[in-house]
Protein backbone atom coordinates (compact mmCIF):
# COMPACT_ATOMS: atom_id res chain seq x y z
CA UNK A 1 0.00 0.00 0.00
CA UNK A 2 1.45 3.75 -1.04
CA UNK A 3 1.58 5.64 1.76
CA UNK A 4 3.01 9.34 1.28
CA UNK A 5 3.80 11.78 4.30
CA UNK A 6 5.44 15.21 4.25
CA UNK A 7 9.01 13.36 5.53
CA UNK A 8 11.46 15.34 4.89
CA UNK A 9 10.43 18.57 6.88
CA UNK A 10 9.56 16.23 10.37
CA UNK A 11 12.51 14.33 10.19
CA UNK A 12 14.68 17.33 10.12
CA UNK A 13 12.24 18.89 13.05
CA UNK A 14 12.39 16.50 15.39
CA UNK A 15 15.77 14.81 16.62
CA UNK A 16 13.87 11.01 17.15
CA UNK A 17 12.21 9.50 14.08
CA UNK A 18 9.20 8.11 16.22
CA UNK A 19 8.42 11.64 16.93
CA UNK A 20 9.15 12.81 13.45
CA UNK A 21 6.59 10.21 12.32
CA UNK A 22 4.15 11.14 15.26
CA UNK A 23 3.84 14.55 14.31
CA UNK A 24 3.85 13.74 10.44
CA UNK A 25 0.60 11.55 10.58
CA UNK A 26 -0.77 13.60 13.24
CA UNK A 27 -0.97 16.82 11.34
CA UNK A 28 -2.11 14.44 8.59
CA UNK A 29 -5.08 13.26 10.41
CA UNK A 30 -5.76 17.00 11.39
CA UNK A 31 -5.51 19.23 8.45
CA UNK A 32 -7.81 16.47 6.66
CA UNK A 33 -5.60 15.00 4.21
CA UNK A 34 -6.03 11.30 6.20
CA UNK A 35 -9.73 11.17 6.69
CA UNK A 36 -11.34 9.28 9.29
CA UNK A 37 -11.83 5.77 8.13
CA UNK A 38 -8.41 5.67 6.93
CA UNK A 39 -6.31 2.49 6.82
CA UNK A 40 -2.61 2.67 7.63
CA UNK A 41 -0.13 0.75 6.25
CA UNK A 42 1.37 -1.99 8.98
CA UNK A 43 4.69 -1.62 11.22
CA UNK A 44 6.59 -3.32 8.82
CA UNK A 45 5.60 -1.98 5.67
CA UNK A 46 5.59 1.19 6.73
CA UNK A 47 9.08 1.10 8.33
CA UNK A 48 10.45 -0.61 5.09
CA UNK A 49 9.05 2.52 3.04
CA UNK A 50 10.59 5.50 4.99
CA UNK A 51 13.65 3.83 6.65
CA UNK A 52 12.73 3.31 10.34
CA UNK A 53 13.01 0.20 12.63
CA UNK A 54 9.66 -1.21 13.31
CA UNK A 55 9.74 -0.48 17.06
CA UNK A 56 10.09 3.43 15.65
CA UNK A 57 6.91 2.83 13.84
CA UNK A 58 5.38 0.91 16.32
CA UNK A 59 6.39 3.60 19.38
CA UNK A 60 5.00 6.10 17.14
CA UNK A 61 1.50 4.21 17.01
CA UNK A 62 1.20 3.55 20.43
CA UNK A 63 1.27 7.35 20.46
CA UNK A 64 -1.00 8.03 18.08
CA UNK A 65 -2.98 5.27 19.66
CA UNK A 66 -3.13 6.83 23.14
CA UNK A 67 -3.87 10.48 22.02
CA UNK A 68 -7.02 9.36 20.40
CA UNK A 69 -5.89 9.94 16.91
CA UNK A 70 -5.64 6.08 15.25
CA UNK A 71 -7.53 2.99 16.47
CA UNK A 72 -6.69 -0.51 16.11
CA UNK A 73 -8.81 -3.66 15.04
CA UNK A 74 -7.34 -6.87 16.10
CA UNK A 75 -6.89 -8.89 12.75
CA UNK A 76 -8.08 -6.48 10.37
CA UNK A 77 -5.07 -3.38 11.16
CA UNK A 78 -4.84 -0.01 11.85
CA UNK A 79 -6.86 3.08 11.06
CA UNK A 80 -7.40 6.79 11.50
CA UNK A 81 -10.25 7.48 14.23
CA UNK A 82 -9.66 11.37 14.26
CA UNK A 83 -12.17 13.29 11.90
CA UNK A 84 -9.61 16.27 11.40
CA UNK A 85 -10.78 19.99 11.16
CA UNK A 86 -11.49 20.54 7.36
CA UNK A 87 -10.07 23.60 5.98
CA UNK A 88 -7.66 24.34 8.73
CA UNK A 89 -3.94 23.07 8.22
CA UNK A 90 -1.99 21.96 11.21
CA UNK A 91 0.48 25.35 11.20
CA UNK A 92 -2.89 27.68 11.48
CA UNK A 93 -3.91 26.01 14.85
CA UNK A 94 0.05 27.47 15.84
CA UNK A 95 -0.70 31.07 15.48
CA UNK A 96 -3.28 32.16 18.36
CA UNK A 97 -1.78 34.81 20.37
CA UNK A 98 -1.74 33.40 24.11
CA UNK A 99 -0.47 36.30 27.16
CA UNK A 100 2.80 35.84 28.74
CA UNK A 101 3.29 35.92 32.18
CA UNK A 102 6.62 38.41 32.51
CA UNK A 103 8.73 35.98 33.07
CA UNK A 104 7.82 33.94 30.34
CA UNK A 105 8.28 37.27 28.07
CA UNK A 106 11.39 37.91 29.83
CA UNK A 107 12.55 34.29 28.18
CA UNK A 108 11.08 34.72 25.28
CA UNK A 109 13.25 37.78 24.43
CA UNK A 110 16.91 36.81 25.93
CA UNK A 111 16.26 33.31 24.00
CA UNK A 112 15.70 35.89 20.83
CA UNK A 113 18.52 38.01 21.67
CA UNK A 114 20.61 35.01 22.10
CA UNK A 115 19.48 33.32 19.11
CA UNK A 116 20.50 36.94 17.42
CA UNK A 117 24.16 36.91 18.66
CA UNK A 118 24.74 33.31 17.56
CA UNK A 119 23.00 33.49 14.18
CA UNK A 120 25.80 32.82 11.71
CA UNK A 121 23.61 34.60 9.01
CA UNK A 122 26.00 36.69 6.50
CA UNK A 123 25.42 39.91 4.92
CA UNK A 124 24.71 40.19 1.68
CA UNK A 125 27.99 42.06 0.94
CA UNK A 126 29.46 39.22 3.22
CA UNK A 127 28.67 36.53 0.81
CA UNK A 128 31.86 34.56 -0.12
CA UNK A 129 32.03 34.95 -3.99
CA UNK A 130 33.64 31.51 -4.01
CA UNK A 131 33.57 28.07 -2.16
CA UNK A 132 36.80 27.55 -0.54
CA UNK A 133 38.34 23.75 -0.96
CA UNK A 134 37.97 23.57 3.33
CA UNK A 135 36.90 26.29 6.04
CA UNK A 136 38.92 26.80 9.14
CA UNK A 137 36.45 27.24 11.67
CA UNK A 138 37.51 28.55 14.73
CA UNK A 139 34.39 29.84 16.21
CA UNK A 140 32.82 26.18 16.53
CA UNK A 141 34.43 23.28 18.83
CA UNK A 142 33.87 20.08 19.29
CA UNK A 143 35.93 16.67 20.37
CA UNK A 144 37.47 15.03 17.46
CA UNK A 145 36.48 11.50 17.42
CA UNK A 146 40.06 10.13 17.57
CA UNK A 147 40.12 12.06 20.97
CA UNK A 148 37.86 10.14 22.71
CA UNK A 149 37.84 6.04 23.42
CA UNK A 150 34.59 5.15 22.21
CA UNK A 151 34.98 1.58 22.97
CA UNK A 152 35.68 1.66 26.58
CA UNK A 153 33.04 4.09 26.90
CA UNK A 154 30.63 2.05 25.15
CA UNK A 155 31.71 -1.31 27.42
CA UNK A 156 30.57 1.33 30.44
CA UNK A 157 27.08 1.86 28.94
CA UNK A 158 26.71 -1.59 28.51
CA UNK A 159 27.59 -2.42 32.30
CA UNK A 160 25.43 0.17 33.37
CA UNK A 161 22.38 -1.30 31.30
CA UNK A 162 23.00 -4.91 32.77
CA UNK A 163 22.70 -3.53 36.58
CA UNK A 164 19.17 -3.78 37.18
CA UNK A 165 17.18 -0.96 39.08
CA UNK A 166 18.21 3.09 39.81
CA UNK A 167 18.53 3.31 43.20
CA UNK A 168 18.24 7.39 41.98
CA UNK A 169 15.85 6.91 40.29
CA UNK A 170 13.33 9.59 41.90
CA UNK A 171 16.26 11.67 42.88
CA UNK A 172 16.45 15.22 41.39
CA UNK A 173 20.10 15.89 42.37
CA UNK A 174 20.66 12.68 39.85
CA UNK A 175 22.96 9.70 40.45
CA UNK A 176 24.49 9.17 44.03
CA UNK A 177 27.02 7.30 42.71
CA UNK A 178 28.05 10.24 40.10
CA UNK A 179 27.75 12.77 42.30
CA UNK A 180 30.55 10.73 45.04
CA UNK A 181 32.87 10.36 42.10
CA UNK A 182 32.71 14.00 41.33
CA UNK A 183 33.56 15.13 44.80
CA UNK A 184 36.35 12.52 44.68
CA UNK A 185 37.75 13.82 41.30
CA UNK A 186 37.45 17.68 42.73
CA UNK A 187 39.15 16.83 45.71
CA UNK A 188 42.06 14.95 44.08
CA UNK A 189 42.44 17.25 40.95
CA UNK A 190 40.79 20.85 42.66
CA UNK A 191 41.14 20.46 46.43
CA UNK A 192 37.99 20.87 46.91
CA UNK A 193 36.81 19.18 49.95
CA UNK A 194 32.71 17.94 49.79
CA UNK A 195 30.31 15.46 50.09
CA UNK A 196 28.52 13.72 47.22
CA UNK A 197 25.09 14.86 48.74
CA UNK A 198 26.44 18.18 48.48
CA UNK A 199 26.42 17.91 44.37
CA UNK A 200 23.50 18.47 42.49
CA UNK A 201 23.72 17.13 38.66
CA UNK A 202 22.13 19.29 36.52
CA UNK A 203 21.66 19.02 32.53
CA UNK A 204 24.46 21.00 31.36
CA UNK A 205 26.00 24.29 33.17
CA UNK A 206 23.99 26.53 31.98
CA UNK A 207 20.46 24.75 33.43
CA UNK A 208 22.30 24.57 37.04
CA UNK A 209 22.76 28.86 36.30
CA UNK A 210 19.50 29.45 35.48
CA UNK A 211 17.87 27.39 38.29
CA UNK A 212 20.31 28.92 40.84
CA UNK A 213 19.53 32.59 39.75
CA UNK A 214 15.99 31.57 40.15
CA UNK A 215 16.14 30.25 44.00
CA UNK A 216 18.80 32.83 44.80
CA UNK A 217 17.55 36.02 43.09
CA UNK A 218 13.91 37.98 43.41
CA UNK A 219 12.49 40.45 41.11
CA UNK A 220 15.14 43.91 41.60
CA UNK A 221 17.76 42.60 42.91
CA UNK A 222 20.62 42.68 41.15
CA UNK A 223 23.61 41.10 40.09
CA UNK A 224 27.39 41.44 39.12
CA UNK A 225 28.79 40.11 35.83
CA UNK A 226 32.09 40.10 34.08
CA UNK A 227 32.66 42.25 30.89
CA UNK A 228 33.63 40.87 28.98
CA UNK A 229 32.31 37.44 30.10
CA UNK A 230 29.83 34.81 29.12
CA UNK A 231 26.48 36.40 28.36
CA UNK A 232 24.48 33.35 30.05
CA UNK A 233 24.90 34.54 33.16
CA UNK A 234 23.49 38.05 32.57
CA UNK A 235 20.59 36.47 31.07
CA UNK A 236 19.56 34.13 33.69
CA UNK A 237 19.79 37.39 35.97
CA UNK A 238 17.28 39.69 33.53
CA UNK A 239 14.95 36.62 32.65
CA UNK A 240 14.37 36.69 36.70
CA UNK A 241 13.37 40.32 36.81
CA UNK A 242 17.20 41.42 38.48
CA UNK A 243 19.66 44.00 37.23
CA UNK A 244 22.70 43.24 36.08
CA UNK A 245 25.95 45.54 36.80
CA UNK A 246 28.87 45.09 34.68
CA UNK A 247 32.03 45.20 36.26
CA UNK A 248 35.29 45.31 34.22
CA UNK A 249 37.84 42.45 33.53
CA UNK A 250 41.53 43.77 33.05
CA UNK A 251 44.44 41.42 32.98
CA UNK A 252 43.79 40.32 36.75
CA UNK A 253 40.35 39.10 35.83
CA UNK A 254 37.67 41.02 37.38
CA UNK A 255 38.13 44.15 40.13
CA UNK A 256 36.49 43.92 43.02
CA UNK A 257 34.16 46.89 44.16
CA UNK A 258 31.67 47.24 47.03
CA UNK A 259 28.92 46.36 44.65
CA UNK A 260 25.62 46.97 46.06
CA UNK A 261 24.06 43.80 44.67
CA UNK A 262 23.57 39.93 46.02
CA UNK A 263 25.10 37.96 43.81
CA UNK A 264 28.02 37.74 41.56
CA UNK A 265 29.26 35.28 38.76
CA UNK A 266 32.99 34.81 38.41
CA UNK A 267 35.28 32.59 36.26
CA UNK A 268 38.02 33.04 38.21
CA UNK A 269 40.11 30.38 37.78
CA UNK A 270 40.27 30.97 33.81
CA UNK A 271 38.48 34.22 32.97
CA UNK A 272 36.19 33.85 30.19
CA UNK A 273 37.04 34.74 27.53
CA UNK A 274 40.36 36.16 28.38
CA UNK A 275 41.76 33.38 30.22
CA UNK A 276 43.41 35.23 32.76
CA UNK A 277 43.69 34.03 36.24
CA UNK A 278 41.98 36.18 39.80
CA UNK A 279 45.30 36.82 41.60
CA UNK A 280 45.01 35.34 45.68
CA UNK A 281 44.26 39.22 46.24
CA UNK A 282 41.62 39.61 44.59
CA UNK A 283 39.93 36.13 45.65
CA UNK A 284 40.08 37.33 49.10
CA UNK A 285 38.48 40.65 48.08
CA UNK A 286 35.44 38.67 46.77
CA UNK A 287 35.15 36.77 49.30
CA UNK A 288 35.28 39.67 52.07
CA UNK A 289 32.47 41.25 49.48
CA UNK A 290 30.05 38.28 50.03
CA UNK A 291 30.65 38.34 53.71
CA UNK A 292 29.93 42.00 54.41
CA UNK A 293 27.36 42.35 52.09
CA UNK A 294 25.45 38.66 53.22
CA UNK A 295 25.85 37.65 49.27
CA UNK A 296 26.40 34.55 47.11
CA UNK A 297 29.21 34.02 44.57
CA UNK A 298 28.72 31.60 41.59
CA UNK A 299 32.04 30.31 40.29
CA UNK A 300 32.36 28.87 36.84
CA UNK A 301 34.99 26.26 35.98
CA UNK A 302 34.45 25.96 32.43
CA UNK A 303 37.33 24.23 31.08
CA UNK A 304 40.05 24.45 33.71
CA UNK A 305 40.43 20.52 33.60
CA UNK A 306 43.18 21.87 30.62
CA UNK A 307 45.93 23.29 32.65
CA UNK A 308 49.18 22.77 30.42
CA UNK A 309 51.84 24.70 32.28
CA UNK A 310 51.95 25.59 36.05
CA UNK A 311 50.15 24.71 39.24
CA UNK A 312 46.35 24.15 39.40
CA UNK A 313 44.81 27.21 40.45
CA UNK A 314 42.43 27.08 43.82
CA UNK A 315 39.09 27.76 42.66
CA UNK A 316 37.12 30.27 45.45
CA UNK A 317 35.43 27.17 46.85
CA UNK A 318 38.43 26.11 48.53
CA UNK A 319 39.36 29.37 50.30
CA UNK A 320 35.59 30.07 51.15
CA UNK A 321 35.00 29.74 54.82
CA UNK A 322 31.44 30.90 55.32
CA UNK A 323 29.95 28.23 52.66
CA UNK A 324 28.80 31.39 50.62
CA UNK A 325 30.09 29.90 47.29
CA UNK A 326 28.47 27.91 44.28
CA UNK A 327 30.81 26.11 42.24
CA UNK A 328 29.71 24.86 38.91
CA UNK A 329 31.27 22.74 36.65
CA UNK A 330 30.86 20.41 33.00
CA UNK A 331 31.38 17.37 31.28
CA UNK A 332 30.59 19.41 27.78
CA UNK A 333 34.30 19.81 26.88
CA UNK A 334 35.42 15.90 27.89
CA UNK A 335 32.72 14.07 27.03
CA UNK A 336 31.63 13.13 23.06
CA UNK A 337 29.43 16.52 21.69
CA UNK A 338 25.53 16.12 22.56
CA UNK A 339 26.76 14.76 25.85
CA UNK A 340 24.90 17.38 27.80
CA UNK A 341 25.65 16.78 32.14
CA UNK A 342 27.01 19.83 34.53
CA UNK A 343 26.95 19.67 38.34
CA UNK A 344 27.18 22.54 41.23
CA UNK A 345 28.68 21.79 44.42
CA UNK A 346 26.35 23.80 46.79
CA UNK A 347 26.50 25.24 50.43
CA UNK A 348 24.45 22.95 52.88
CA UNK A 349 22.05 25.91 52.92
CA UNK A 350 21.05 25.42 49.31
CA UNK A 351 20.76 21.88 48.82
CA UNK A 352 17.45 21.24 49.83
CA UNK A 353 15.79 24.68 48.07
CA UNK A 354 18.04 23.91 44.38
CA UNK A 355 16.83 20.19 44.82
CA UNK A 356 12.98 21.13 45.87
CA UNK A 357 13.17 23.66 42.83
CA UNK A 358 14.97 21.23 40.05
CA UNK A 359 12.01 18.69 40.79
CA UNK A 360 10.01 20.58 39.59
CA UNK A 361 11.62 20.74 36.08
CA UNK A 362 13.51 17.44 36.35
CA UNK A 363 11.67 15.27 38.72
CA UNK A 364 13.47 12.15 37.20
CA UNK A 365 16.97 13.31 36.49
CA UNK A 366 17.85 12.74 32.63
CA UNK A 367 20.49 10.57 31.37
CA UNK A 368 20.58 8.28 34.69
CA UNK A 369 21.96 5.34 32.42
CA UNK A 370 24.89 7.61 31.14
CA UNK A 371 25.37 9.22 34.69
CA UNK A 372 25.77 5.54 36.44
CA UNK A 373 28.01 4.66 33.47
CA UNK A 374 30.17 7.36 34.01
CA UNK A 375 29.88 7.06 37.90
CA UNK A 376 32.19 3.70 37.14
CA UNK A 377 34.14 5.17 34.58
CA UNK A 378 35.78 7.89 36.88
CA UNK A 379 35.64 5.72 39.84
CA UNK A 380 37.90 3.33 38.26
CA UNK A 381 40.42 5.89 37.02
CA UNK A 382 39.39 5.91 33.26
CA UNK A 383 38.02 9.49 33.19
CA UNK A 384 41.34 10.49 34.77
CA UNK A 385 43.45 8.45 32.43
CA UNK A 386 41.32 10.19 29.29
CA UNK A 387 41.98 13.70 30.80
CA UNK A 388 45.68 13.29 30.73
CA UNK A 389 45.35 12.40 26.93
CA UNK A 390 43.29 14.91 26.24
CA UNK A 391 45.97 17.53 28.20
CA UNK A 392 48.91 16.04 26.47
CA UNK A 393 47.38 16.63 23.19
CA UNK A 394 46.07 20.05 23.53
CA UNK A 395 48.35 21.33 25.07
CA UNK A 396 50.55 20.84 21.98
CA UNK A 397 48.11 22.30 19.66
CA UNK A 398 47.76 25.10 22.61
CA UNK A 399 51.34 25.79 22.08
CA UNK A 400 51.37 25.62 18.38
CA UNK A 401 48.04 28.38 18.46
CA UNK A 402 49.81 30.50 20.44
CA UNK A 403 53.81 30.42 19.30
CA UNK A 404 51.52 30.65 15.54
CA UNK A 405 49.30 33.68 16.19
CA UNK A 406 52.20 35.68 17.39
CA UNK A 407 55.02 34.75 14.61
CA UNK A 408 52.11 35.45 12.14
CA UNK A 409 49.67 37.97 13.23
CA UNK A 410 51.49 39.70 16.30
CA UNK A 411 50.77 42.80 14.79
CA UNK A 412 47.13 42.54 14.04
CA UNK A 413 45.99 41.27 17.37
CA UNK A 414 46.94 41.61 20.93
CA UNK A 415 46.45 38.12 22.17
CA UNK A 416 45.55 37.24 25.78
CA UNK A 417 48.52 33.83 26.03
CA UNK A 418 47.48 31.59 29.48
CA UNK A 419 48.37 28.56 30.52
CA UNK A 420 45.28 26.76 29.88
CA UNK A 421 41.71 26.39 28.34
CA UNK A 422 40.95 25.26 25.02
CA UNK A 423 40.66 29.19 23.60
CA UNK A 424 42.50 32.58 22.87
CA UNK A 425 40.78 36.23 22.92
CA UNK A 426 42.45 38.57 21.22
CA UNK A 427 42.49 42.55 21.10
CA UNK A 428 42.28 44.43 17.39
CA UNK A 429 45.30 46.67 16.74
CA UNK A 430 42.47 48.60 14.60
CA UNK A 431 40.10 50.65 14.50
CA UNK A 432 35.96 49.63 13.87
CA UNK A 433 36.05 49.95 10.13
CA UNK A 434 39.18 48.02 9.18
CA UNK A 435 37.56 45.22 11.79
CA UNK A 436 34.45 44.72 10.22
CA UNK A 437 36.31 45.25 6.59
CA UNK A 438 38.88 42.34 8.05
CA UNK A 439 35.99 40.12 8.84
CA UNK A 440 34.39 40.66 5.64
CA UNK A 441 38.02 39.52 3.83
CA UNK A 442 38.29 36.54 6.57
CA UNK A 443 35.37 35.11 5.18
CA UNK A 444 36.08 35.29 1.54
CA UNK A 445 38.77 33.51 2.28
CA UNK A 446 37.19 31.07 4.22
CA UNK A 447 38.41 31.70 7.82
CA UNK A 448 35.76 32.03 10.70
CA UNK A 449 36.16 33.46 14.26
CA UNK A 450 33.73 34.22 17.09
CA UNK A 451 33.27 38.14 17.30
CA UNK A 452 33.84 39.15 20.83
CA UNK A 453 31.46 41.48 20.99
CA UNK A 454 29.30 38.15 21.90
CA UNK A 455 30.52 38.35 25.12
CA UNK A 456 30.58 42.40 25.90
CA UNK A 457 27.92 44.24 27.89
CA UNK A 458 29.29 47.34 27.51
CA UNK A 459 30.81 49.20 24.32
CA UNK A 460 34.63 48.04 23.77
CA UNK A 461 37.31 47.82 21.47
CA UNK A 462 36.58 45.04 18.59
CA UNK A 463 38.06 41.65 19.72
CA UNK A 464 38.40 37.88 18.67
CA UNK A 465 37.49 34.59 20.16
CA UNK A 466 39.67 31.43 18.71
CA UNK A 467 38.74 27.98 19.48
CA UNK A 468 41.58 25.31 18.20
CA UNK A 469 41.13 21.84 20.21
CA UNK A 470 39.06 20.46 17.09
CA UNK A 471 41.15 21.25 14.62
CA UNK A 472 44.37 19.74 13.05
CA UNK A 473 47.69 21.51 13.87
CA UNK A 474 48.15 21.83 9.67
CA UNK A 475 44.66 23.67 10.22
CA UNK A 476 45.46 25.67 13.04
CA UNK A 477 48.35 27.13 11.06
CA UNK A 478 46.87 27.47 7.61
CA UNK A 479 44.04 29.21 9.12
CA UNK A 480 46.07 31.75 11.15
CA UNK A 481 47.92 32.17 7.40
CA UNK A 482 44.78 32.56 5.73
CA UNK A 483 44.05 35.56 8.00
CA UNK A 484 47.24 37.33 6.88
CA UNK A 485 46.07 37.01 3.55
CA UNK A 486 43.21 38.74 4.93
CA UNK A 487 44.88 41.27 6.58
CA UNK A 488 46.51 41.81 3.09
CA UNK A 489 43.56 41.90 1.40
CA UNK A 490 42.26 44.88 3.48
CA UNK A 491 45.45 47.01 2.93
CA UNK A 492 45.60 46.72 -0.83
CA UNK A 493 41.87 47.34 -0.84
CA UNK A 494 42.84 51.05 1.25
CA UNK A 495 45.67 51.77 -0.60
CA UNK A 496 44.13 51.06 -4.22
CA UNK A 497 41.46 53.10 -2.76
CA UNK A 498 42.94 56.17 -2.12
């Protein structure tokens, strides 16, 4: 039996295929198109015809099935129950205006602002007039798939399918076993002395910052940022109603002020984007801050597993005496890409509210069968063992970025060199117009970089954000040489100009 669906647009929609197919004969069944009465082709034929497995078909039944939609007839098959609304397509019933509550408006707009500032949409003047044979993308990153050992990983998953129940199962703070091999790992590799009950797994660092603004933060209050920093933390402060007050970064990290505000977000044991490091001084300042004014810090260890050179640095949870400090950390730059798991080692104080206030999102934690897997994993010393690879190898490539960027471009940029972290900001030796005319040139030739004016809240000189682990060292170097060109291209444009 033909059977003919709009494919093509669901399957790139929706990330599963059962819900690609859901959604497909559901909007089917309700713009008209499969009337009531219908007969649908079975599992197998069906999954034969667009690809699937026949438990994808099957699951997507079931759905169908249980929403009312299809009904089945035991020997006889399957067939559409729904009579549809005639004359109205599935996207009209999409497009009633429904009142926000503010919050929900304040989301609705940073999620549009962010969307804005990560679009990689060109001008039309920005258009490339011709393919290059490869881009050099250094404002994307991802692990390379030689960097990480699939195999072993996969003989954890398997081990962690084969153990019968989750004793976490109804757990917000996720996996008990997870969260005692975290505070292992950060008190062998970070000092950091806590209990696993203490550690709240969260899906990805950026849901653990949201929630915490949210059970920390009312409506007014406000909040101190970096700038430059990462923008994610001044948006979970305005979608909660708060203020945000930008305080400068120089090449200390941030400066500490009386701020009159209660609660700050730091990165200070790699500033991002800068990389620079919060001197002891300053630490102590921060801390003195949050003790006189009654305030929390949030501190952000975003990729300081990747120290190449040096001691570790103490992150402000270690120093902190008066249990006024959140310290957040993620799994997104060791683990394979799509791999989405953070955690945030709380004060006692805030357990019980973050964990009351995640069940309500995330009353089953996601992901338990990945989190018991990798509970093992680091509990047996094979997380460790891949972090030292992963070190080794970056920190040659970190090397070759920076030794690279200076030979080559030292007098375009002023680059911020650290010790660690798997990226380099850079200043602009020019001025606005020969930026954007460099960008504009950059692209043509098929060389991308993140614009730091992504991570500004206040007006600055033009900078660059450079990401490298993903790419090969012959790529690291021919894109830094491509940018030359670039550079080239801009001054022969001026001087044929004049």
């Amino acid at each position: 039996m033909e059977f003919m669906l709009s494919w093509d647009r669901y399957i790139k929609e929706y990330r599963y295929k059962y819900h690609a197919l859901y959604h497909a004969i559901r909007d089917a069944i309700l713009s008209g198109t499969l009337q009531s009465g219908t007969q649908l082709p079975a599992t197998r034929l069906l999954a034969v015809q667009y690809g699937l497995s026949r438990g994808s078909v099957a699951t997507a039944y079931d759905m169908l099935q249980a929403d009312g939609y299809i009904h089945t007839e035991t020997g006889r098959g399957t067939y559409v129950a729904f009579a549809g609304i005639p004359g109205e397509p599935p996207e009209a019933l999409h497009n009633t205006n429904i009142r926000l509550s503010a919050w929900g408006k304040r989301a609705a707009e940073q999620y549009q602002s962010l969307t804005a500032i990560n679009s990689h949409l060109l001008l039309p003047d920005e258009q490339p007039p011709h393919q290059q044979t490869e881009e050099i993308r250094f404002d994307r990153s991802h692990q390379p798939d030689a960097d990480f050992p699939y195999a072993e990983w996969k003989s954890f998953l398997s081990r962690s399918n084969q153990q019968g129940k989750y004793e976490s199962l109804y757990d917000p703070a996720g996996d008990i076993r997870l969260r005692e091999a975290i505070a292992a790992h950060l008190g062998a590799t970070r000092g950091i002395m806590v209990s696993g009950k203490e550690i709240v797994l969260f899906n990805g660092s950026m849901q653990a910052i949201a929630l915490l603004t949210q059970v920390i933060l009312d409506e007014g209050e406000k909040a101190v940022v970096e700038s430059p920093g990462f923008k994610g933390f001044a948006q979970a402060v305005q979608v909660c109603g708060g203020e945000v007050i930008p305080s400068t970064v120089d090449h200390h990290g941030i400066i500490p002020e009386d701020w009159d505000a209660r609660l700050l977000f730091v990165t200070p044991s790699r500033q991002f984007p800068t990389g620079v490091v919060l001197n002891l001084e300053r630490r102590l300042a921060l801390l003195a801050w949050a003790r006189n004014r009654q305030a929390i810090i949030i501190e952000d260890s975003y990729d300081s597993e990747f120290r190449f050179q040096g001691r570790p640095i103490e992150p402000l949870k270690v120093l902190d005496q008066e249990q006024r400090v959140v310290h957040i950390g993620s799994f997104s730059k060791t683990m394979p890409e799509g791999f989405r798991l953070g955690y945030a080692v709380l004060p006692p104080a805030l357990v019980a509210p973050v964990v009351a206030a995640k069940a309500y999102y995330d009353p089953i934690s996601a992901g338990l069968y990945e989190q018991r897997a990798l509970a093992v994993w680091m509990s047996r010393g094979g997380y460790a063992k891949h972090i030292r690879k992963l070190t080794r190898r970056y920190g040659v490539k970190h090397q070759k970025f920076a030794d690279w960027i200076q030979q080559h471009a030292g007098h375009m940029f002023t680059v911020f060199i650290g010790d660690a972290g798997l990226g380099f900001y850079a200043l602009w030796n020019g001025n606005d117009e020969n930026y954007a005319a460099f960008k504009r040139a950059c692209i043509r030739r098929g060389v991308y970089f993140t614009d730091g004016i992504r991570f500004q809240l206040d007006p600055s000189r033009p900078s660059l954000f450079f990401k490298y682990a993903h790419l090969s060292e012959e790529q690291i170097k021919e894109g830094i040489l491509r940018m030359t060109l670039a550079f080239e291209d801009i001054k022969y444009g001026q001087e044929k100009g004049k």
